[in-house]
N, C-alpha and C. Protein backbone atom coordinates (compact mmCIF):
# COMPACT_ATOMS: atom_id res chain seq x y z
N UNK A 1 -10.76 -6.77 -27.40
CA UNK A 1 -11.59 -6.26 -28.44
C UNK A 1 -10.74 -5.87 -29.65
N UNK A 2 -9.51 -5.40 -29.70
CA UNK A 2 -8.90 -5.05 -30.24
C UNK A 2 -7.87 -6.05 -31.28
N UNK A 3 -7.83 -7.38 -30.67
CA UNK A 3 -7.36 -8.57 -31.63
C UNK A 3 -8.61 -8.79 -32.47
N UNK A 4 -9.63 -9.35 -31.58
CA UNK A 4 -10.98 -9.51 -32.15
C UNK A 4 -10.72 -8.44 -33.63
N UNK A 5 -10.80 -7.59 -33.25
CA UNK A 5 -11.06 -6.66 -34.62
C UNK A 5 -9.70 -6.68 -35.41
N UNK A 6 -8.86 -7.73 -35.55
CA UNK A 6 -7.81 -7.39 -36.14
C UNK A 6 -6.29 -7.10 -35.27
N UNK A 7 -6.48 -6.46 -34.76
CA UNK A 7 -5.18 -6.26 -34.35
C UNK A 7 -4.00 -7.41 -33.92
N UNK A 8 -2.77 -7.14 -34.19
CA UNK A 8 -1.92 -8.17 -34.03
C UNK A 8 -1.63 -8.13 -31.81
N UNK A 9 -1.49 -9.53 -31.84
CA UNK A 9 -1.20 -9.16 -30.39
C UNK A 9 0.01 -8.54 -29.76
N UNK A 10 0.26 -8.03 -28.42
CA UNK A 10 1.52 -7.13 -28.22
C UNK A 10 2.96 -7.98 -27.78
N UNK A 11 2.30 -9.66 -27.94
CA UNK A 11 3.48 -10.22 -27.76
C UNK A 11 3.02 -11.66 -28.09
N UNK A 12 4.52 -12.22 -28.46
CA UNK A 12 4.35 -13.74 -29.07
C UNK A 12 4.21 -14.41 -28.05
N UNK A 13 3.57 -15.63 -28.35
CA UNK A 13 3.16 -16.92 -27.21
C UNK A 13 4.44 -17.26 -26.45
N UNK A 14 5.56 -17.25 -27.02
CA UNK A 14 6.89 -17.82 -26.74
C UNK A 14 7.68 -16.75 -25.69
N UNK A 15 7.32 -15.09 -25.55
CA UNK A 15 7.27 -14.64 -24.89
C UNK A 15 6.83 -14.32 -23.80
N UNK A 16 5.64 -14.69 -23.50
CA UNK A 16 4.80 -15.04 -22.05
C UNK A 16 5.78 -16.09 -20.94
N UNK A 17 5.34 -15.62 -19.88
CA UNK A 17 6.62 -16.67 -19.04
C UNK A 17 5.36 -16.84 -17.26
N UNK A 18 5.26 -17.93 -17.49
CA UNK A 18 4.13 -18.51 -16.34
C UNK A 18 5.02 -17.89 -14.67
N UNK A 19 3.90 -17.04 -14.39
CA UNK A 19 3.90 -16.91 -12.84
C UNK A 19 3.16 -17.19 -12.16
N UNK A 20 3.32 -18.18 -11.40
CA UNK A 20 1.55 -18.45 -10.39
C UNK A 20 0.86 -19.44 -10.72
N UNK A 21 -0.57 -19.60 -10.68
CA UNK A 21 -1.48 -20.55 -10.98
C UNK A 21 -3.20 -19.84 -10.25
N UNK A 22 -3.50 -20.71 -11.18
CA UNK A 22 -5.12 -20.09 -10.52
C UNK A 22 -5.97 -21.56 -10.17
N UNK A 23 -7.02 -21.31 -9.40
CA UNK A 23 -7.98 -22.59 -9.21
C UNK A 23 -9.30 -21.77 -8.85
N UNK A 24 -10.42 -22.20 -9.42
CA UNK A 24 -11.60 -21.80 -9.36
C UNK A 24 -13.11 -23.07 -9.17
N UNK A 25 -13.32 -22.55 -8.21
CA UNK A 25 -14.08 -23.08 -7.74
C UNK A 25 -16.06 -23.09 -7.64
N UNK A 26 -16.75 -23.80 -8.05
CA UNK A 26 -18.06 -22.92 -7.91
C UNK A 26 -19.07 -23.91 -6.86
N UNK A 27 -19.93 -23.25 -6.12
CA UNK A 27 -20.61 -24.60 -5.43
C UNK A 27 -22.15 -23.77 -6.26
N UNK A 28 -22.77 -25.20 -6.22
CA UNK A 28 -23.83 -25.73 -6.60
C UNK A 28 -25.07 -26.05 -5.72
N UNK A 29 -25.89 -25.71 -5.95
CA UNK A 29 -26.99 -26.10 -4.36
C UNK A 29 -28.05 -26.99 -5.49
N UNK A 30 -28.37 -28.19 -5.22
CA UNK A 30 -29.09 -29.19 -5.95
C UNK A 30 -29.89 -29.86 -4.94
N UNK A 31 -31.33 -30.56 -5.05
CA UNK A 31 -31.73 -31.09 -4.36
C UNK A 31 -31.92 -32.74 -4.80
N UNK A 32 -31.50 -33.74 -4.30
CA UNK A 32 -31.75 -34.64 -4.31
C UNK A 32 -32.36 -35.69 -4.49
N UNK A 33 -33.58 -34.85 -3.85
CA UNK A 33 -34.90 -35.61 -3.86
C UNK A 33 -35.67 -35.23 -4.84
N UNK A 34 -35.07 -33.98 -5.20
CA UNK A 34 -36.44 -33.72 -6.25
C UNK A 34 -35.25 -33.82 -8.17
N UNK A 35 -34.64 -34.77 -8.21
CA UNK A 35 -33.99 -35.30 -9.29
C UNK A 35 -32.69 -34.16 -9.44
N UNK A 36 -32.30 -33.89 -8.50
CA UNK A 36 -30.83 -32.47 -8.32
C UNK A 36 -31.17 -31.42 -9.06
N UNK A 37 -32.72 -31.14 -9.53
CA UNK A 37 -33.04 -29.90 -9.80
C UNK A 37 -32.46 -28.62 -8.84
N UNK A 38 -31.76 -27.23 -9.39
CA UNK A 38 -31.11 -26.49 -8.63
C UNK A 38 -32.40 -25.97 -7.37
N UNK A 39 -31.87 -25.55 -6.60
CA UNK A 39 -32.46 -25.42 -4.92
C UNK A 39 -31.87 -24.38 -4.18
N UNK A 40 -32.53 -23.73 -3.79
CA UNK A 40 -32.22 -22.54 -3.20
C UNK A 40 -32.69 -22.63 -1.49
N UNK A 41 -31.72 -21.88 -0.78
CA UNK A 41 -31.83 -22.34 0.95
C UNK A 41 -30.48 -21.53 1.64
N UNK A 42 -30.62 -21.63 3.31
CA UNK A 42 -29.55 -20.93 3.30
C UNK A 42 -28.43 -21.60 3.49
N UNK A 43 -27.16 -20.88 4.05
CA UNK A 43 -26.03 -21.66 3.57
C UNK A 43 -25.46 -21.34 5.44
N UNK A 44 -25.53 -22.86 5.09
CA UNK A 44 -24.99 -23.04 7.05
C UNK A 44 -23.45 -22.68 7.49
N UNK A 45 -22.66 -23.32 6.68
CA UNK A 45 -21.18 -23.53 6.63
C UNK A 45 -20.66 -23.26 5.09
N UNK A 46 -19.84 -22.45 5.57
CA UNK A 46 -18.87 -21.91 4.51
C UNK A 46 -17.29 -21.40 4.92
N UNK A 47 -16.23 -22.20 4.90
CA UNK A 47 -14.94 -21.73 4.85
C UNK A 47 -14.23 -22.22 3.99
N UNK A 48 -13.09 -20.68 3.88
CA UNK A 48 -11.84 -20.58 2.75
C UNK A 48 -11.06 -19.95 3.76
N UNK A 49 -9.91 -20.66 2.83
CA UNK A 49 -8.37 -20.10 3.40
C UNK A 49 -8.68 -18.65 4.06
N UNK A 50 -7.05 -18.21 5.12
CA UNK A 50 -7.34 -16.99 5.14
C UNK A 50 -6.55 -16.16 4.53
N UNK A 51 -7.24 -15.28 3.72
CA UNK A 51 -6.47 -14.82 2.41
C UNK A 51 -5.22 -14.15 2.96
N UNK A 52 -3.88 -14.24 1.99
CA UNK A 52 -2.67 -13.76 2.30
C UNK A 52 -1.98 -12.80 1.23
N UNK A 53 -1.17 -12.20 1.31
CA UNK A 53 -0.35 -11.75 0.04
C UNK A 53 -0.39 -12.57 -1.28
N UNK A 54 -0.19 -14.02 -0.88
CA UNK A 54 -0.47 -14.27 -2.23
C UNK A 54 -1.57 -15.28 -2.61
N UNK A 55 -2.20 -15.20 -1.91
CA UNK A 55 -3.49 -15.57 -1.62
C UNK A 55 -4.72 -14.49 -1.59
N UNK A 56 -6.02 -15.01 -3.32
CA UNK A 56 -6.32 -14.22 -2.67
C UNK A 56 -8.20 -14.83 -2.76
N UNK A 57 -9.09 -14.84 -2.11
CA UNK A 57 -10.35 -14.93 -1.84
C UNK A 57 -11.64 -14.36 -2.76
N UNK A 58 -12.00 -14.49 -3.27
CA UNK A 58 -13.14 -13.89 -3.86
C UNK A 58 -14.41 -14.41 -3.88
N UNK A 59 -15.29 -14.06 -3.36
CA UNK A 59 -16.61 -14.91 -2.97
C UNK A 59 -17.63 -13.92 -2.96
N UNK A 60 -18.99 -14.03 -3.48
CA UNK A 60 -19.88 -14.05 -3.58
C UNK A 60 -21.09 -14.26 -2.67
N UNK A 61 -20.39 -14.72 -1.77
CA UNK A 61 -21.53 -15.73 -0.55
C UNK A 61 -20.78 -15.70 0.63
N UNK A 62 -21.91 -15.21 2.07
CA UNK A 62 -21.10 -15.49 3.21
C UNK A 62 -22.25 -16.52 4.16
N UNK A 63 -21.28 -16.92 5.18
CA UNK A 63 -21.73 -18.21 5.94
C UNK A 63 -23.61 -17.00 7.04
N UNK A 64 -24.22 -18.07 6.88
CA UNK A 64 -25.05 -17.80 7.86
C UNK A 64 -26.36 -17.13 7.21
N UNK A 65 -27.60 -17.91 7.51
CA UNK A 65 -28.70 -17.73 6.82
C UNK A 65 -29.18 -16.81 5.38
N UNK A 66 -28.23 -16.70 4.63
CA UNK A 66 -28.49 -15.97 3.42
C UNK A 66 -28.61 -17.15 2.31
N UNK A 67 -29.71 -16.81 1.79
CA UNK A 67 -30.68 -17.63 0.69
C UNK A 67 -29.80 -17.57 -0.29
N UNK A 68 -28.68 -18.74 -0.23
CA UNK A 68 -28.14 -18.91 -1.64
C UNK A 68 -28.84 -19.92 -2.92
N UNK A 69 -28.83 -18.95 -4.20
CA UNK A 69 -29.51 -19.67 -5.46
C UNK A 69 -28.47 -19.58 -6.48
N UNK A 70 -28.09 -20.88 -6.97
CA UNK A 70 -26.78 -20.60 -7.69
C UNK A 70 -27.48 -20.08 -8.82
N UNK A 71 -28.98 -19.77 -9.24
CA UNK A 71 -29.33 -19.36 -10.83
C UNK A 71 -29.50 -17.92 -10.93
N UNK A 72 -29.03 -17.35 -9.33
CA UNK A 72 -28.96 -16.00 -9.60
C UNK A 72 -27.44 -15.07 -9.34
């Protein structure tokens, strides 16, 4: 908020130094038959890694009859 409004940032681009990486993922529930309009149902199977130190998990959704709707 504070660049937004002006402010200079607290460090140059050339100063930043890459640690890590990220990957993000989203699932989608679409139906097929009815032209992949989104679809809501429950969710049978669901696995991810098992999170570690540097690993880490964040999810929204767990395995086993819960009515996932990705429009909510």
């Amino acid at each position: 908020m504070q660049v937004a409004a002006g402010d200079e940032l607290p460090v140059l681009q050339d100063q930043l130094t890459v640690n890590g990486h990220a990957f993000e993922a989203r699932v989608y529930a679409e139906d097929p038959d009815d032209n992949f309009m989104p679809g809501a149902g429950p969710l049978h199977y669901l696995a991810t890694p098992t999170p570690r130190h540097d690993l880490r998990i964040e999810s929204g959704v767990r395995q086993g009859g819960w009515n996932y709707n990705v429009l909510h």
